[in-house]
Protein backbone atom coordinates (compact mmCIF):
# COMPACT_ATOMS: atom_id res chain seq x y z
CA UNK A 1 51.89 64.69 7.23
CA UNK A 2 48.91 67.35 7.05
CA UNK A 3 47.36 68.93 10.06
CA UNK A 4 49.75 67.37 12.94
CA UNK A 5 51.49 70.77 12.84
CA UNK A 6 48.33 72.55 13.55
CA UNK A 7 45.36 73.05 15.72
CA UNK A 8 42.80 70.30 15.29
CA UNK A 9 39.03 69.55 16.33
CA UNK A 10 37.87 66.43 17.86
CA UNK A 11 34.45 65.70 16.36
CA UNK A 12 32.41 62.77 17.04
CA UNK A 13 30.28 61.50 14.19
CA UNK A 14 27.50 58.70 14.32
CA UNK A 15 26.72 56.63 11.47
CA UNK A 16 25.34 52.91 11.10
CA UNK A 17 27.63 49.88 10.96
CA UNK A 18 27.31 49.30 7.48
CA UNK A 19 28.16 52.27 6.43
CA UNK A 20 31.30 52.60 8.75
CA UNK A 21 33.03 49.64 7.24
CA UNK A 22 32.36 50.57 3.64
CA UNK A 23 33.95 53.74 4.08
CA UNK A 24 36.82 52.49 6.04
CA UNK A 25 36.90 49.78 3.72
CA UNK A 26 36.96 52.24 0.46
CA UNK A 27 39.56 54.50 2.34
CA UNK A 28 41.99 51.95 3.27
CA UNK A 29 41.60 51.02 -1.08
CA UNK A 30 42.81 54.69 -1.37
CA UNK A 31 45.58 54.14 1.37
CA UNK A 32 43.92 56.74 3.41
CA UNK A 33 42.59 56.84 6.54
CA UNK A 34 38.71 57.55 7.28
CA UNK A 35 39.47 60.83 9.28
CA UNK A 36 41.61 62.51 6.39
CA UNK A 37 38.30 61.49 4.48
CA UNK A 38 36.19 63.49 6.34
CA UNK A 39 38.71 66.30 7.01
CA UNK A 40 38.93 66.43 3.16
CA UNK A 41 34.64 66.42 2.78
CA UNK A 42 34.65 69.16 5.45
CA UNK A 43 36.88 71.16 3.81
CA UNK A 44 35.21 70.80 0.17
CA UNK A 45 31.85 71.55 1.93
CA UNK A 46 33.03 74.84 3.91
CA UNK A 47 35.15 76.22 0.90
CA UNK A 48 31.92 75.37 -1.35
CA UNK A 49 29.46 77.67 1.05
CA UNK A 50 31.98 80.45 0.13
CA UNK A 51 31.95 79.92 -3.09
CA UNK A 52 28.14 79.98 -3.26
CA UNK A 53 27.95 83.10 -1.08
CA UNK A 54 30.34 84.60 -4.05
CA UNK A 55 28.31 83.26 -6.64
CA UNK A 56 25.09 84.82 -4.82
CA UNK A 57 27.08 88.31 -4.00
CA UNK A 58 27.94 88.62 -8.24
CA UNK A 59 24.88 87.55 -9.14
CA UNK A 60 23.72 90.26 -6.85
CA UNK A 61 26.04 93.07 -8.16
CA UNK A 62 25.28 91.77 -12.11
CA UNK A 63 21.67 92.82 -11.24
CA UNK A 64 22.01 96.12 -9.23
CA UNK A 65 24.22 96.76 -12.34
CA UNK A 66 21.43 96.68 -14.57
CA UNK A 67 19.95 99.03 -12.91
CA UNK A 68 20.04 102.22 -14.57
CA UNK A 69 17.39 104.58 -13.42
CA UNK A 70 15.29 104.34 -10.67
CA UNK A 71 12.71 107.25 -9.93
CA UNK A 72 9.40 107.07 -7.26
CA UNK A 73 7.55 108.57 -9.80
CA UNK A 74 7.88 105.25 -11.94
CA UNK A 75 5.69 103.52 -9.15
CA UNK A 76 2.49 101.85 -10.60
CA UNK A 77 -0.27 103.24 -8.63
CA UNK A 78 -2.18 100.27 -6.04
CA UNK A 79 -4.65 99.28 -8.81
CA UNK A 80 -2.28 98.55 -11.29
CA UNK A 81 -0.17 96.46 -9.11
CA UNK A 82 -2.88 94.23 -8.04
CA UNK A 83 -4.10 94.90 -11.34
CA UNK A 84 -7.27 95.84 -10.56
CA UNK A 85 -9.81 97.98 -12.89
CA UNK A 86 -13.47 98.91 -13.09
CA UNK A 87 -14.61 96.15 -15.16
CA UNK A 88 -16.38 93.05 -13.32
C-alpha cells in the first residue's frame, strides 16, 4: 500500500459533523479511506502551486522575449506620462 514505506505527517484537520460523514461516507463508496482522500487533495493542491509558478515563470519569459530594444532615451518625459499639457 502507498506511503507505509515512507515518512508521513500527522495533521489534524477540523471540519463540522456533517461534512465528516459525507466524506467518509463518499470515500468508503470509492473503497477508500478518508485520509488517502486528503493525502490525494494535498498532493493535487501542492503539485498545482508548481504548476502555476511555471505557468507564471513562461508567461514571464514569453514577455521579456518580446522585448527587443530597450533604450533610456525612449522615456516619455513627466508630462507625457501623467499626460499633462498646457491647455486647461
Amino acid at each position: 500500500m502507498e506511503g507505509y514505506c515512507e515518512n508521513m505527517r500527522n495533521i489534524t484537520v477540523s471540519v463540522d459533523d456533517d461534512t465528516y460523514r459525507m466524506a467518509r461516507t463518499r470515500a468508503a463508496s470509492q473503497d477508500t479511506s478518508l485520509s488517502a482522500v486528503v493525502r490525494m487533495f494535498l498532493a493535487d493542491y501542492a503539485t498545482a502551486a508548481d504548476s502555476e509558478r511555471e505557468r507564471l515563470k513562461r508567461l514571464e519569459l514569453a514577455a521579456r522575449a518580446q522585448i527587443t530594444a530597450f533604450r533610456a532615451a525612449d522615456r516619455l518625459d513627466r508630462d507625457a506620462v501623467h499626460c499633462r499639457n498646457d491647455e486647461p
